[in-house]
PDB file of N, CA and C in Angstrom:
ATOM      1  N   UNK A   1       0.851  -1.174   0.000  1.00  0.00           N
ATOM      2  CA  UNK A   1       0.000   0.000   0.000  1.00  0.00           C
ATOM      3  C   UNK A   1       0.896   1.235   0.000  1.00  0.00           C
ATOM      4  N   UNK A   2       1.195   1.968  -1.076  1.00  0.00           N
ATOM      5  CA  UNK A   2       2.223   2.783  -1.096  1.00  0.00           C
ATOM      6  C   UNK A   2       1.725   4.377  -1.775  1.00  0.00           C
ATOM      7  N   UNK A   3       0.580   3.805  -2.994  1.00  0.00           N
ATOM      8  CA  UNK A   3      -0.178   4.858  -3.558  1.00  0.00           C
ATOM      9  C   UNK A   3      -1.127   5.751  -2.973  1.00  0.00           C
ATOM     10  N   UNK A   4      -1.492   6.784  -3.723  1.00  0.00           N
ATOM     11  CA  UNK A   4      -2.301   7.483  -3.122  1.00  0.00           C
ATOM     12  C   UNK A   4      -3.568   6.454  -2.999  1.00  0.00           C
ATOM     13  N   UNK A   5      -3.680   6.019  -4.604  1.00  0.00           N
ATOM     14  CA  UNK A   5      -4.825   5.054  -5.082  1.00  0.00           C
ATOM     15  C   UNK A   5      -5.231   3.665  -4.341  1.00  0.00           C
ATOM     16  N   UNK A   6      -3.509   3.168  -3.532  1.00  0.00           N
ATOM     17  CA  UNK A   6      -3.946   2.055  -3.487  1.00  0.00           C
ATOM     18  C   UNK A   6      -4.550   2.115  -2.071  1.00  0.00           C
ATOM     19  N   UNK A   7      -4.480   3.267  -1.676  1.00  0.00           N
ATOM     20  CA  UNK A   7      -4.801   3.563   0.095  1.00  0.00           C
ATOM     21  C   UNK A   7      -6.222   3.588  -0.162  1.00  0.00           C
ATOM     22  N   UNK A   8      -6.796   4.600  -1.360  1.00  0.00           N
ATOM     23  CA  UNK A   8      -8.027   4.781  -1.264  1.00  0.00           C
ATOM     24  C   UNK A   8      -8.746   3.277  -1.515  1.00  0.00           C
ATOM     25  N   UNK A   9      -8.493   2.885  -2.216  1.00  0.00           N
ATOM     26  CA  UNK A   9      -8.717   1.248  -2.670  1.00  0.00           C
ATOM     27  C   UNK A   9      -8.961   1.002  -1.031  1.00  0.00           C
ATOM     28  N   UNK A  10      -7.566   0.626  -0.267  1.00  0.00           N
ATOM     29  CA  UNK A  10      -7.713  -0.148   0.819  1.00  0.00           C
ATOM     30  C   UNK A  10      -8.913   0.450   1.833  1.00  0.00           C
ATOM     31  N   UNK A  11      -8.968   1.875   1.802  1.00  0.00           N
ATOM     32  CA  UNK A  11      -9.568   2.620   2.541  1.00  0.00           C
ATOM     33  C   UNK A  11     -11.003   2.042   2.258  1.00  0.00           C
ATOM     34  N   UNK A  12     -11.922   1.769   1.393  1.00  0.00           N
ATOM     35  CA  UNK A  12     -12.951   1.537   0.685  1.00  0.00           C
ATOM     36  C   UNK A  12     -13.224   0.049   1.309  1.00  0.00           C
ATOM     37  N   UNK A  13     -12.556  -0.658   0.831  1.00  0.00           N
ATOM     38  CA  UNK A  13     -12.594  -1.872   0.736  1.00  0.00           C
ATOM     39  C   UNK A  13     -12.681  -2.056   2.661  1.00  0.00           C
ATOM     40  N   UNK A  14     -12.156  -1.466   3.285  1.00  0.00           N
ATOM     41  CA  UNK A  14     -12.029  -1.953   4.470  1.00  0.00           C
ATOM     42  C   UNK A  14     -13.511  -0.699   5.127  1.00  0.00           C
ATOM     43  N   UNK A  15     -14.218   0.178   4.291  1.00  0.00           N
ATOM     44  CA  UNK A  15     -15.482   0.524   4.517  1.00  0.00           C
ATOM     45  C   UNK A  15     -15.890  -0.769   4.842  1.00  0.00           C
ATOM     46  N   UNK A  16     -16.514  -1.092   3.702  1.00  0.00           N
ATOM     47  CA  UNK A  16     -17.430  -1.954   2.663  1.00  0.00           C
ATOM     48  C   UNK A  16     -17.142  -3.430   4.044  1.00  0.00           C
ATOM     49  N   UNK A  17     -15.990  -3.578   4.456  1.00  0.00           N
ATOM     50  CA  UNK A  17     -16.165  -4.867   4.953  1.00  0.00           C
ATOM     51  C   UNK A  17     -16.440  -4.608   6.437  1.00  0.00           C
ATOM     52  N   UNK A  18     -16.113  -3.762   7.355  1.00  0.00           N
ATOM     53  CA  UNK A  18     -16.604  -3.177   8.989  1.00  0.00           C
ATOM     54  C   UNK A  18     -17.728  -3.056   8.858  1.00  0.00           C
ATOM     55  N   UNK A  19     -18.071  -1.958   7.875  1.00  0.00           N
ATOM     56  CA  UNK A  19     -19.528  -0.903   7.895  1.00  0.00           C
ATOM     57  C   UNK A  19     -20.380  -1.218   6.853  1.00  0.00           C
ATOM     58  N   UNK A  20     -20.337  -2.114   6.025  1.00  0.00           N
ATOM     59  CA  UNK A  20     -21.174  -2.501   5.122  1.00  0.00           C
ATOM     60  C   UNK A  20     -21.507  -1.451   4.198  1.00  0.00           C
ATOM     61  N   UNK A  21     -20.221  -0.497   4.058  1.00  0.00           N
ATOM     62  CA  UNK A  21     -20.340   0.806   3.540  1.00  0.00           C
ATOM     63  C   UNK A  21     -20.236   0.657   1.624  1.00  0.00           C
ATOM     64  N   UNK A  22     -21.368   0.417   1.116  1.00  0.00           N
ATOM     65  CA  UNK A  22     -20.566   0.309  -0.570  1.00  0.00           C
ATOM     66  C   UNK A  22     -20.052   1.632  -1.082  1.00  0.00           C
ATOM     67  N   UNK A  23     -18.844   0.599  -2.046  1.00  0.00           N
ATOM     68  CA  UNK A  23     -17.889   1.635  -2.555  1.00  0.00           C
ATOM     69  C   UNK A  23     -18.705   2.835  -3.625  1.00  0.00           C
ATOM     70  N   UNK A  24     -19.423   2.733  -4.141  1.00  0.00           N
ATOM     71  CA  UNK A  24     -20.497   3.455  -4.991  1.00  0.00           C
ATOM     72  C   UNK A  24     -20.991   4.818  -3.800  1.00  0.00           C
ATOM     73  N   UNK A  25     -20.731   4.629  -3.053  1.00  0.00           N
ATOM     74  CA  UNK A  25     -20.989   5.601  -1.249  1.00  0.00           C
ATOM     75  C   UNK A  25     -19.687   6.477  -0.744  1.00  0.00           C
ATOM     76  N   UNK A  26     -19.091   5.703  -1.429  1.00  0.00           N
ATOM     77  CA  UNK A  26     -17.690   6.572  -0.474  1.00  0.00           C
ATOM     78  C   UNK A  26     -16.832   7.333  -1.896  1.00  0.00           C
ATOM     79  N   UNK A  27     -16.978   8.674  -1.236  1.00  0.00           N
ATOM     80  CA  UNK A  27     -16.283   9.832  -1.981  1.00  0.00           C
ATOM     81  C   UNK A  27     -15.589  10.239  -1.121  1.00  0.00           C
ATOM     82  N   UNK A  28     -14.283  11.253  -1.685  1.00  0.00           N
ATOM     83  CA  UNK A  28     -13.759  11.709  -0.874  1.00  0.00           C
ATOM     84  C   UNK A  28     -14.044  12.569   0.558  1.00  0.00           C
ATOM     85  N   UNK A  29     -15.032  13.184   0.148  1.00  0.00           N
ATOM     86  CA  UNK A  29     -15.390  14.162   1.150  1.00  0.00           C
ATOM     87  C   UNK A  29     -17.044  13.765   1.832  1.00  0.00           C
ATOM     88  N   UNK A  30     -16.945  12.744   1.653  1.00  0.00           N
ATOM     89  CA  UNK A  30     -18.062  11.678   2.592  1.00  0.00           C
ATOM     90  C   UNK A  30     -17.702  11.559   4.019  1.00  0.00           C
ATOM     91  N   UNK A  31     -18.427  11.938   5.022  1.00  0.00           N
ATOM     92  CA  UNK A  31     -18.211  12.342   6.161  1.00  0.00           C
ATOM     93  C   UNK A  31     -18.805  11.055   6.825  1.00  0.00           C
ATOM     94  N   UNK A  32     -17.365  10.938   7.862  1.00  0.00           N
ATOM     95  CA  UNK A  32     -17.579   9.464   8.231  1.00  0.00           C
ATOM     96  C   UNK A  32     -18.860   9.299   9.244  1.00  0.00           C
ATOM     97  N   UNK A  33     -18.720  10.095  10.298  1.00  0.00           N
ATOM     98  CA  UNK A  33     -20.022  10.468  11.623  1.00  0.00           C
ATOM     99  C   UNK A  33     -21.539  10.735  11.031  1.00  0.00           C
ATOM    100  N   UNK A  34     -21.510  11.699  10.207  1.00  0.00           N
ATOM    101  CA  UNK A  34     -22.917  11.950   9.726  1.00  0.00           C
ATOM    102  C   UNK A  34     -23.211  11.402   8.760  1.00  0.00           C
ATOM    103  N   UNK A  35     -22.186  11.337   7.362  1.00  0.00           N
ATOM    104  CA  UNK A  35     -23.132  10.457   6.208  1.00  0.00           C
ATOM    105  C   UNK A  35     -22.927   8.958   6.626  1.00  0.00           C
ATOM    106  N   UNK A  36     -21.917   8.280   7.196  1.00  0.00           N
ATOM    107  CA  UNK A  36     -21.528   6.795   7.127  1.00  0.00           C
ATOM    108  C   UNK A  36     -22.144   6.602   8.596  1.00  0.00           C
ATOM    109  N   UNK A  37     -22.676   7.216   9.634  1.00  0.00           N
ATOM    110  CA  UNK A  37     -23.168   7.051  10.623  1.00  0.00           C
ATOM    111  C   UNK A  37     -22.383   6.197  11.740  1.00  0.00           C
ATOM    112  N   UNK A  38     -21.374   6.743  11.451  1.00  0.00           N
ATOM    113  CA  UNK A  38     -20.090   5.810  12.246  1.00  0.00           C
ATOM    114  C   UNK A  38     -19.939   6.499  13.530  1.00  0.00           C
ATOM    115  N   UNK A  39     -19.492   5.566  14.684  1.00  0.00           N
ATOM    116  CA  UNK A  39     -19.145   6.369  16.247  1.00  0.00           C
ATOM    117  C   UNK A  39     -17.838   6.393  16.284  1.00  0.00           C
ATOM    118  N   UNK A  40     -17.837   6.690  17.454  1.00  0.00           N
ATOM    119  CA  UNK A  40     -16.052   6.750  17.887  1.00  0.00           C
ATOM    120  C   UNK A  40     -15.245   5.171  17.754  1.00  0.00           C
ATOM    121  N   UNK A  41     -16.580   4.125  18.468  1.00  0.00           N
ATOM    122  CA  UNK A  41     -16.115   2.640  18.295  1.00  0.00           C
ATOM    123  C   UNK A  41     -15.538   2.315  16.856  1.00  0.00           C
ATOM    124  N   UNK A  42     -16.176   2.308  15.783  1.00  0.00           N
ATOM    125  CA  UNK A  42     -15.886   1.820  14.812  1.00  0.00           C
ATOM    126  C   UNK A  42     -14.914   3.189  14.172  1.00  0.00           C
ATOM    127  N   UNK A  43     -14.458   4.238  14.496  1.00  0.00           N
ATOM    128  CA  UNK A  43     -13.531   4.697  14.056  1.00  0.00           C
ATOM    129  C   UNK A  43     -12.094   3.881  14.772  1.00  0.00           C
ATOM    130  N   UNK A  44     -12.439   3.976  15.975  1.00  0.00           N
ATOM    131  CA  UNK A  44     -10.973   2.749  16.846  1.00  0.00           C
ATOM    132  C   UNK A  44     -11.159   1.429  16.165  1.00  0.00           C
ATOM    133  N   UNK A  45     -12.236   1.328  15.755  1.00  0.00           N
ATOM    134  CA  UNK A  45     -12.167  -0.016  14.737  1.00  0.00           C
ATOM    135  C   UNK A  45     -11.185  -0.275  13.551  1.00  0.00           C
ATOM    136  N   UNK A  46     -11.625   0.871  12.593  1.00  0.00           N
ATOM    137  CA  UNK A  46     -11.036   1.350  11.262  1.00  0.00           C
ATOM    138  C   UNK A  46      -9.498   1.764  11.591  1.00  0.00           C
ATOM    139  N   UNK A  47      -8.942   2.158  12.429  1.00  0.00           N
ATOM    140  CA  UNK A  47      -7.622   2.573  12.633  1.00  0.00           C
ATOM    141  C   UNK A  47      -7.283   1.380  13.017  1.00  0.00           C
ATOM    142  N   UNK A  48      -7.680   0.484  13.948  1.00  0.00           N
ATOM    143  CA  UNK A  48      -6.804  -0.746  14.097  1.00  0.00           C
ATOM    144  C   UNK A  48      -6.403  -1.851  12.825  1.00  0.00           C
ATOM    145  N   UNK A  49      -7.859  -1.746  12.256  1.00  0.00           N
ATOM    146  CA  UNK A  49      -7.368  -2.281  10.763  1.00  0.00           C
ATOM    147  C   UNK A  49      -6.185  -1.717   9.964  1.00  0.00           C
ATOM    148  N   UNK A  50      -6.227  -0.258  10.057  1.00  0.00           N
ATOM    149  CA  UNK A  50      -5.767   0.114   9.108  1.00  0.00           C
ATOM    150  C   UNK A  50      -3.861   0.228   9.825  1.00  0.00           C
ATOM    151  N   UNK A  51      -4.157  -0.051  10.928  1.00  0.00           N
ATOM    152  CA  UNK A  51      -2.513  -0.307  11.556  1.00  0.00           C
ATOM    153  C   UNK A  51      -1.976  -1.606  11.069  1.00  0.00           C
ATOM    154  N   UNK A  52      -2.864  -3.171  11.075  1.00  0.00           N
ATOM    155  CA  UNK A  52      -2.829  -4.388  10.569  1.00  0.00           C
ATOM    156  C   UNK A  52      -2.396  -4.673   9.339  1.00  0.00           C
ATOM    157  N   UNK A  53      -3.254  -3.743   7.975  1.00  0.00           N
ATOM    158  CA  UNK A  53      -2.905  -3.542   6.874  1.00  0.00           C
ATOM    159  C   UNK A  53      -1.427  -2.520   6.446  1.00  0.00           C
ATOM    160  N   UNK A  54      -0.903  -1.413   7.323  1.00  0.00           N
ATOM    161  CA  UNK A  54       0.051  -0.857   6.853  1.00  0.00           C
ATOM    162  C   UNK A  54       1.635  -0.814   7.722  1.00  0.00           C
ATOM    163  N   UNK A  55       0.782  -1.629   8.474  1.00  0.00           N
ATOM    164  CA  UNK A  55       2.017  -2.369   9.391  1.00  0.00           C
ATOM    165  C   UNK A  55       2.945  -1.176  10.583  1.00  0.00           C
ATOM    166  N   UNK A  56       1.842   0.293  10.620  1.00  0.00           N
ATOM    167  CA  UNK A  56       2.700   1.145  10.832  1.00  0.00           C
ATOM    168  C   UNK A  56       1.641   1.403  12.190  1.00  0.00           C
ATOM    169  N   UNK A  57       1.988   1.758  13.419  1.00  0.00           N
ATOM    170  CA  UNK A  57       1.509   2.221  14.286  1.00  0.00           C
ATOM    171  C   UNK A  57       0.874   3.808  13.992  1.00  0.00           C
ATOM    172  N   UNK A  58      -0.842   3.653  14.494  1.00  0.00           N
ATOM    173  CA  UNK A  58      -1.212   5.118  13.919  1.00  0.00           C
ATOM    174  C   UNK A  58      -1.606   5.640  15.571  1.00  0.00           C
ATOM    175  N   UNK A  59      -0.909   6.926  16.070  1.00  0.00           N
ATOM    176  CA  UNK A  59      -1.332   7.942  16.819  1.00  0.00           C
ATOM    177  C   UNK A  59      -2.735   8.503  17.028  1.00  0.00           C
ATOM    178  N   UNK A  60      -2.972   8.261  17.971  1.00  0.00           N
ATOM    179  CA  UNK A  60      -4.629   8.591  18.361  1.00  0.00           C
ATOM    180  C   UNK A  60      -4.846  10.327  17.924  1.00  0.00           C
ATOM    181  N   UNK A  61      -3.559  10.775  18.173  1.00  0.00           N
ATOM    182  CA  UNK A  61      -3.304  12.415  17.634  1.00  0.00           C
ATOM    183  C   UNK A  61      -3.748  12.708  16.091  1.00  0.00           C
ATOM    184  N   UNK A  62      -3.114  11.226  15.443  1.00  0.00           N
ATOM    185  CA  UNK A  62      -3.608  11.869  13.749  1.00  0.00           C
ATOM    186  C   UNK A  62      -4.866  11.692  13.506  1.00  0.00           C
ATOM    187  N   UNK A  63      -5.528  10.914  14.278  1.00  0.00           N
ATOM    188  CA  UNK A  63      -6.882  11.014  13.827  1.00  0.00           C
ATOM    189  C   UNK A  63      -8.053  11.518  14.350  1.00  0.00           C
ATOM    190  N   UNK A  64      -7.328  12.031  15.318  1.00  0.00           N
ATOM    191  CA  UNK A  64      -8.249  13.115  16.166  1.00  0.00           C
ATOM    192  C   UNK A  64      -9.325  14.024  15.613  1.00  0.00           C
ATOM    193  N   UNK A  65      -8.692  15.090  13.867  1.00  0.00           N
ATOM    194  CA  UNK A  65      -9.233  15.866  12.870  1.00  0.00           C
ATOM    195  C   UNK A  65      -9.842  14.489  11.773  1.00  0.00           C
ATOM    196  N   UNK A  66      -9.346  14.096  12.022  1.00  0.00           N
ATOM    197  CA  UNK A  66     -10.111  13.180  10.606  1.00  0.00           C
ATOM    198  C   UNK A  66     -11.967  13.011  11.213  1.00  0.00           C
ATOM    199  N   UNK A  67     -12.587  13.599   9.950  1.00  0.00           N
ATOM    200  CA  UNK A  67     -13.922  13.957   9.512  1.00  0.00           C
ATOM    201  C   UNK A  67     -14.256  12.795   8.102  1.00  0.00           C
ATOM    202  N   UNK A  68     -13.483  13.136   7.131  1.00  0.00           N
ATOM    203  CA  UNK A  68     -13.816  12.623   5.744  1.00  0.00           C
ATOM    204  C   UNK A  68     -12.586  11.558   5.715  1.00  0.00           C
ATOM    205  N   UNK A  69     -13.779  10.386   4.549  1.00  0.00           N
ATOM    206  CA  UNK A  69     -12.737   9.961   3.867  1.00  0.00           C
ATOM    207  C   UNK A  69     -11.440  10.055   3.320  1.00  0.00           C
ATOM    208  N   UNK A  70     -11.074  11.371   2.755  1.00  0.00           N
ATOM    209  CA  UNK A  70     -10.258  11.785   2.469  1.00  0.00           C
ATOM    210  C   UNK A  70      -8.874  12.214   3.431  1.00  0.00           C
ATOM    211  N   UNK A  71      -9.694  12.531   4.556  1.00  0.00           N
ATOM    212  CA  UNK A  71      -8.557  12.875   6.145  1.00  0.00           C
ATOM    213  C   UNK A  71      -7.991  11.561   6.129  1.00  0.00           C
ATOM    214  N   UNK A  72      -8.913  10.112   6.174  1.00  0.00           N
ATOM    215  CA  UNK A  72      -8.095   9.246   6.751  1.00  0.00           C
ATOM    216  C   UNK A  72      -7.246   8.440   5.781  1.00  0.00           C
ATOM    217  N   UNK A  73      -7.569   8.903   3.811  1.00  0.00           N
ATOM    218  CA  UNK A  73      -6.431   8.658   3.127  1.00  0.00           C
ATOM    219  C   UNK A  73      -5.217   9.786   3.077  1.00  0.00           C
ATOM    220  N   UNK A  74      -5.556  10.878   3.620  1.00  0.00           N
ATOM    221  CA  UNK A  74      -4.166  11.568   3.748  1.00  0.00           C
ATOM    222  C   UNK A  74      -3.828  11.167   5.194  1.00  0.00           C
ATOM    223  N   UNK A  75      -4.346  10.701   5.884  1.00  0.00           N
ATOM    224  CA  UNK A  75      -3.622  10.496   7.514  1.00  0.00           C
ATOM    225  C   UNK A  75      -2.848   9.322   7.136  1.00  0.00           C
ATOM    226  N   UNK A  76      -3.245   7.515   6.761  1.00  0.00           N
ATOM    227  CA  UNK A  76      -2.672   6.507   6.736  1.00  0.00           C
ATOM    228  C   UNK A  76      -1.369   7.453   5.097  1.00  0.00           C
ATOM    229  N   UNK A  77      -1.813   8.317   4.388  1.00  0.00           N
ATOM    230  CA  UNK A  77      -0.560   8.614   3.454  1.00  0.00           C
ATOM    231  C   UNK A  77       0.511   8.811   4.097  1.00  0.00           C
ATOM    232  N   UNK A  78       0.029   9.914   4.913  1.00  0.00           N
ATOM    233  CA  UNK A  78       1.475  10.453   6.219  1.00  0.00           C
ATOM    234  C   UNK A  78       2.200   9.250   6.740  1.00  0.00           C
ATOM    235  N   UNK A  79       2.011   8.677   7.152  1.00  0.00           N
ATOM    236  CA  UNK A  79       2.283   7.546   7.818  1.00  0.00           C
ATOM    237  C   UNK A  79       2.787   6.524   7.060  1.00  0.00           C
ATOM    238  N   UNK A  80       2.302   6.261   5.675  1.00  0.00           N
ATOM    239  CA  UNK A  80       3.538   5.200   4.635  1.00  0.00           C
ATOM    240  C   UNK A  80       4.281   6.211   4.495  1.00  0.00           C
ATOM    241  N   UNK A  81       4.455   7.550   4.175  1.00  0.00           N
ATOM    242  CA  UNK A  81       5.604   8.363   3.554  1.00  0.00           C
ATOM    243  C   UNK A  81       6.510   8.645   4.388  1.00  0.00           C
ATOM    244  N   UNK A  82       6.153   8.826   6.019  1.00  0.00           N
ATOM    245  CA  UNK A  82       7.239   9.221   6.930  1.00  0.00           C
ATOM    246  C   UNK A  82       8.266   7.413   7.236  1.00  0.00           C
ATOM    247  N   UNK A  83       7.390   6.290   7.117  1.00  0.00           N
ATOM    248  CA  UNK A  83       7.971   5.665   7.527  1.00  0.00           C
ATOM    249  C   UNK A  83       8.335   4.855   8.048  1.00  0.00           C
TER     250      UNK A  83
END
């Protein structure tokens, strides 16, 4: 998972399989709390996956601002690019 693309891919795909979220639903600026009706649980959900899949420990700090889809493909980006 190294792309911008392949994050969003993973990002989607790991909707679609927690939240039963279809990919036809998720745009960038699809808001996870109000349009995807997601809580805090299944956001600690989605970050633990997404630590599993990128093998990188994610900071409760970076996702503190994450709102949209898009926050949490530029948050897991930060995080393959630093390292």
């Amino acid at each position: 998972m190294t792309t911008r693309d392949e994050i969003w891919q993973q990002v989607c795909e790991l909707l679609d399989e927690l939240f039963e979220v279809p990919a036809e639903k998720v745009k960038p600026e699809t808001r996870l709390y109000e349009d995807l009706d997601l809580d805090s649980i299944d956001a600690v959900d989605m970050v633990v996956h997404l630590q599993k899949r990128t093998g990188k420990k994610i900071s409760p700090d970076d996702f503190k601002t994450v709102r949209t889809v898009e926050d949490v493909v530029n948050a897991v980006e930060k995080l393959v690019r630093e390292g």
